[in-house]
Every structure is written in structure tokens, then in C-alpha cells.
N, C-alpha and C. Protein backbone atom coordinates (compact mmCIF):
# COMPACT_ATOMS: atom_id res chain seq x y z
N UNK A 1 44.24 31.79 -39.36
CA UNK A 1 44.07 30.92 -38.21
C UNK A 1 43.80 31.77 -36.95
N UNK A 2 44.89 32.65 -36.88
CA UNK A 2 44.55 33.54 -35.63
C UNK A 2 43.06 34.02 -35.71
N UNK A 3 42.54 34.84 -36.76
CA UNK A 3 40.83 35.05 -36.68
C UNK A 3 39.92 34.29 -36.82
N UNK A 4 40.26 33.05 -36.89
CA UNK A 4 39.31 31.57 -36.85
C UNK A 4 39.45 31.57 -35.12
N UNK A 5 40.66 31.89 -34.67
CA UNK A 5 40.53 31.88 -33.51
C UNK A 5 39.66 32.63 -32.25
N UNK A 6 39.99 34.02 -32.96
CA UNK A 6 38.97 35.00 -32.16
C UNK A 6 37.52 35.13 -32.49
N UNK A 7 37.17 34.23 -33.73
CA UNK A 7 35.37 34.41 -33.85
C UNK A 7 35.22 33.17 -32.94
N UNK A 8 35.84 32.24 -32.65
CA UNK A 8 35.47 30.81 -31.86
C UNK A 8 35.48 31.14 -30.64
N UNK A 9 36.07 32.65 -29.94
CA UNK A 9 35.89 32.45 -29.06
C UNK A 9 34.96 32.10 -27.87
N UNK A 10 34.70 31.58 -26.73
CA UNK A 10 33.15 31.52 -26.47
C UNK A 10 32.49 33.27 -25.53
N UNK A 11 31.38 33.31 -25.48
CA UNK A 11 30.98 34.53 -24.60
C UNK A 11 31.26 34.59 -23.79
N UNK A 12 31.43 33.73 -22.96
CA UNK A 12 31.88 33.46 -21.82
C UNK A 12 33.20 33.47 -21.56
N UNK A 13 33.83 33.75 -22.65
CA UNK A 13 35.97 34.26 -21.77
C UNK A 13 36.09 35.34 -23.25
N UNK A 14 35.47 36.30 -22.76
CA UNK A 14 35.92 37.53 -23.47
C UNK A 14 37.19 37.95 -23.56
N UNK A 15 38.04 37.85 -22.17
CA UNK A 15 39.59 37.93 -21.72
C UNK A 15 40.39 37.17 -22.85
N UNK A 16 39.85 36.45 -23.62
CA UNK A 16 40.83 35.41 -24.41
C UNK A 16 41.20 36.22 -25.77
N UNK A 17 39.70 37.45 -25.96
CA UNK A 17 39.51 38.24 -27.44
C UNK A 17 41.26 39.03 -27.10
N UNK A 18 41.54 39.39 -25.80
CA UNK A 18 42.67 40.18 -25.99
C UNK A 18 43.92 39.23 -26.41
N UNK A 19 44.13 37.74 -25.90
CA UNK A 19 44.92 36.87 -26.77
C UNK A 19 45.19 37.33 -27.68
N UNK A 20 44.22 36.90 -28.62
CA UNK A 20 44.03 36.70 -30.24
C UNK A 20 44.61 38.17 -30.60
N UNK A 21 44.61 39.35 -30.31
CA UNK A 21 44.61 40.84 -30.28
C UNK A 21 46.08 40.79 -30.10
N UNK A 22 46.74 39.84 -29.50
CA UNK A 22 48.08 40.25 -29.16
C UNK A 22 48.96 39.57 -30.07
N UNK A 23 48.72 38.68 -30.91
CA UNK A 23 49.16 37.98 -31.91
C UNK A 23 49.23 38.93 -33.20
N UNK A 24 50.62 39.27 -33.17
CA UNK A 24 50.86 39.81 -34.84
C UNK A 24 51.46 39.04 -35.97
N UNK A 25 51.14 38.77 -37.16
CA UNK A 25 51.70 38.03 -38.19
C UNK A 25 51.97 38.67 -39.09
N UNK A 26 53.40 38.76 -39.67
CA UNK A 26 54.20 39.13 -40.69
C UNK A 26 54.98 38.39 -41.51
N UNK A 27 54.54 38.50 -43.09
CA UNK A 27 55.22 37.85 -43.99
C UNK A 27 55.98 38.59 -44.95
N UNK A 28 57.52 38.07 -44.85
CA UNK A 28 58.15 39.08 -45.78
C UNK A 28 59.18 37.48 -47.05
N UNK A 29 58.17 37.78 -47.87
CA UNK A 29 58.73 36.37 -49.14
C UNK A 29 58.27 35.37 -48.56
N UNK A 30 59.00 34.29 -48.24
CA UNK A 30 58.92 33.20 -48.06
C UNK A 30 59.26 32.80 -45.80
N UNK A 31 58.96 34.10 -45.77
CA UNK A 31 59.09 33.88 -44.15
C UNK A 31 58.00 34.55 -43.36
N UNK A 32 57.50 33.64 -42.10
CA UNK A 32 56.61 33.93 -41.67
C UNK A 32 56.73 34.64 -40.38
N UNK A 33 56.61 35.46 -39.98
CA UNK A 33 56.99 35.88 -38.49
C UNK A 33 56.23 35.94 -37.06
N UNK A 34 55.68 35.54 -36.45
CA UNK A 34 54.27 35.53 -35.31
C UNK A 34 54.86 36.23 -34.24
N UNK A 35 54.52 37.29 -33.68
CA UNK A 35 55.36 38.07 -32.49
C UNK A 35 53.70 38.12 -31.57
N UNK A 36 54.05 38.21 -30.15
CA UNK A 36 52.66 38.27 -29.52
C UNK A 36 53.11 39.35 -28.57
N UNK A 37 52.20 39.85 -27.63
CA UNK A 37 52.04 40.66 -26.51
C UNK A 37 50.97 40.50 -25.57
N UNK A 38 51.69 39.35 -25.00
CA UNK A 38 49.94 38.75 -24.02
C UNK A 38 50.85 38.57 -22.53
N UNK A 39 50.01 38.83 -21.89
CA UNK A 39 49.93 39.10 -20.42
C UNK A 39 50.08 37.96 -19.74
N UNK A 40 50.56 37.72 -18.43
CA UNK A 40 50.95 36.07 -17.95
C UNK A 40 49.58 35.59 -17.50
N UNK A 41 48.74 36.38 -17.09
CA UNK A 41 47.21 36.15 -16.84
C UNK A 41 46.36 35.13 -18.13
N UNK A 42 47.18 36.18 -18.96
CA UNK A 42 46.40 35.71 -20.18
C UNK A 42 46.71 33.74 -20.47
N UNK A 43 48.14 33.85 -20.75
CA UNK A 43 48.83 32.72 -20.43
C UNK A 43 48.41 31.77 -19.85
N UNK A 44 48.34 31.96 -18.48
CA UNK A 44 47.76 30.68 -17.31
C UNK A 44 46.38 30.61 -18.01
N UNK A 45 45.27 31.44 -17.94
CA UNK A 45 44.13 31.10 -18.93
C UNK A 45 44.27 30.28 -20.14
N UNK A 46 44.75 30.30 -20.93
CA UNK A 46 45.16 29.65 -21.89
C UNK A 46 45.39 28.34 -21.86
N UNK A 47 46.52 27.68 -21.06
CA UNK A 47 46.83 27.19 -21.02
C UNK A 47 45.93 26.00 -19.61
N UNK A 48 45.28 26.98 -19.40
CA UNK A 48 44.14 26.10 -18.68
C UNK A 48 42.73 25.76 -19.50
N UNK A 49 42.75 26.07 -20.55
CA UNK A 49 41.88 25.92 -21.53
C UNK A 49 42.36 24.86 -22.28
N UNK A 50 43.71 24.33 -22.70
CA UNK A 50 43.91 23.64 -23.37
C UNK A 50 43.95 22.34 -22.09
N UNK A 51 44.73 22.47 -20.93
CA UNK A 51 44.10 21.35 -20.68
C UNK A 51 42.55 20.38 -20.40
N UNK A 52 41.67 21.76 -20.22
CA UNK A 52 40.46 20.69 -20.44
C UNK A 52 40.00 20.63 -21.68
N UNK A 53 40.55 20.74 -23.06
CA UNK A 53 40.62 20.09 -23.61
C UNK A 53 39.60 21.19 -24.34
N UNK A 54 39.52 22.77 -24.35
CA UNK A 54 39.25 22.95 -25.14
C UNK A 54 37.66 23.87 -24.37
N UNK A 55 36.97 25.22 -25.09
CA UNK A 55 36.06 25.53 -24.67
C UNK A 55 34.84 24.40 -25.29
N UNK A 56 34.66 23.82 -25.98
CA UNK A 56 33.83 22.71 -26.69
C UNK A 56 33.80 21.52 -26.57
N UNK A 57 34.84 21.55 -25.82
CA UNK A 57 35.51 19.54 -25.91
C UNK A 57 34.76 18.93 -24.93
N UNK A 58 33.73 17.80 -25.01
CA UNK A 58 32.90 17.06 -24.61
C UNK A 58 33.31 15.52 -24.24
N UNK A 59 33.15 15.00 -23.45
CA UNK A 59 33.34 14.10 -22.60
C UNK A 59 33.23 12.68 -23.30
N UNK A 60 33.04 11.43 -22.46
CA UNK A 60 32.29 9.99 -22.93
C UNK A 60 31.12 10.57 -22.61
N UNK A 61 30.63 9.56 -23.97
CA UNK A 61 28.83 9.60 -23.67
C UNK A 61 28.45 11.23 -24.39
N UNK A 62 29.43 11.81 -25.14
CA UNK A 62 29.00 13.48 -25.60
C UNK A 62 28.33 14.18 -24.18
N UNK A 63 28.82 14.08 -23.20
CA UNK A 63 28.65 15.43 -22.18
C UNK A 63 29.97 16.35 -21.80
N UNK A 64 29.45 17.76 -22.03
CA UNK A 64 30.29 18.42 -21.38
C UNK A 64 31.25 18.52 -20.56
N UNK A 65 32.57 18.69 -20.89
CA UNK A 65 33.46 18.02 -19.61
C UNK A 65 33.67 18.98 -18.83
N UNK A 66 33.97 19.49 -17.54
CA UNK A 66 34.17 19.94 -16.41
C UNK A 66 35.30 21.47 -17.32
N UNK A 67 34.23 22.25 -17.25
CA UNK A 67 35.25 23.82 -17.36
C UNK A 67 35.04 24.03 -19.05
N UNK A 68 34.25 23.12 -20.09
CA UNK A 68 33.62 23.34 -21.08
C UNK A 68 32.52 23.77 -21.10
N UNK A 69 32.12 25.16 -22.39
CA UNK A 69 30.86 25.47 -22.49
C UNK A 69 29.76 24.40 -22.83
N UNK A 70 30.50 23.34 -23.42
CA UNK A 70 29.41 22.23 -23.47
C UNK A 70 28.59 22.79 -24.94
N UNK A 71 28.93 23.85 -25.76
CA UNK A 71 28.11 24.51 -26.82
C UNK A 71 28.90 23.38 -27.99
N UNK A 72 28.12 22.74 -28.65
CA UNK A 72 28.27 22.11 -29.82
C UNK A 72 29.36 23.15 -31.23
């Protein structure tokens, strides 16, 4: 999931490739562990991405919504 994440990223927020970079996953048996190392910069980005709903996420009527690449 995490590298589904970093090929989706768009060209346009390169800053996000270090996200994905800061996400470590470790499995030992039946336990999963996710430890990260991301920056509060990184964070507020983030989390301003999810509220508009996404670098792709398109509007009524399929237009681009405000702060989306609008890329299909």
C-alpha cells in the first residue's frame, strides 16, 4: 500500500515522495508494525490533501476541484 502510494504520487508535490520514504513496515508472525519519520510540514501537507479530497478527486459535473491535479 505504502508503494501504491508513492508511484500515485502526482509531479507536482514531489515533497509528499519523502512521506511515503518515512513510512517503515515491519512484520514479525502475525504482527504488523508501521513506524514513520515525517516532518510537521510534511503533515499539514497531507492533511491538506486529504481535505480536498485527494490529488485526483474531481468535482460535480467531473471537473477538477479547487487544489486537484484534475489528472484522471
Amino acid at each position: 500500500m505504502v508503494g501504491m502510494g508513492r508511484l500515485n504520487t502526482p509531479e507536482n508535490q514531489s515533497d509528499l515522495l519523502r512521506l511515503w520514504d518515512g513510512i517503515k513496515v515491519e512484520q514479525a508472525d502475525k504482527k504488523v508494525t508501521l513506524t514513520t519519520d515525517i516532518g510537521q510540514d510534511l503533515i499539514d501537507q497531507l492533511l491538506k490533501l486529504m481535505q480536498s479530497g485527494g490529488p485526483n478527486h474531481r468535482g460535480p459535473g467531473g471537473q477538477p476541484r479547487p487544489g486537484g491535479s484534475g489528472k484522471p
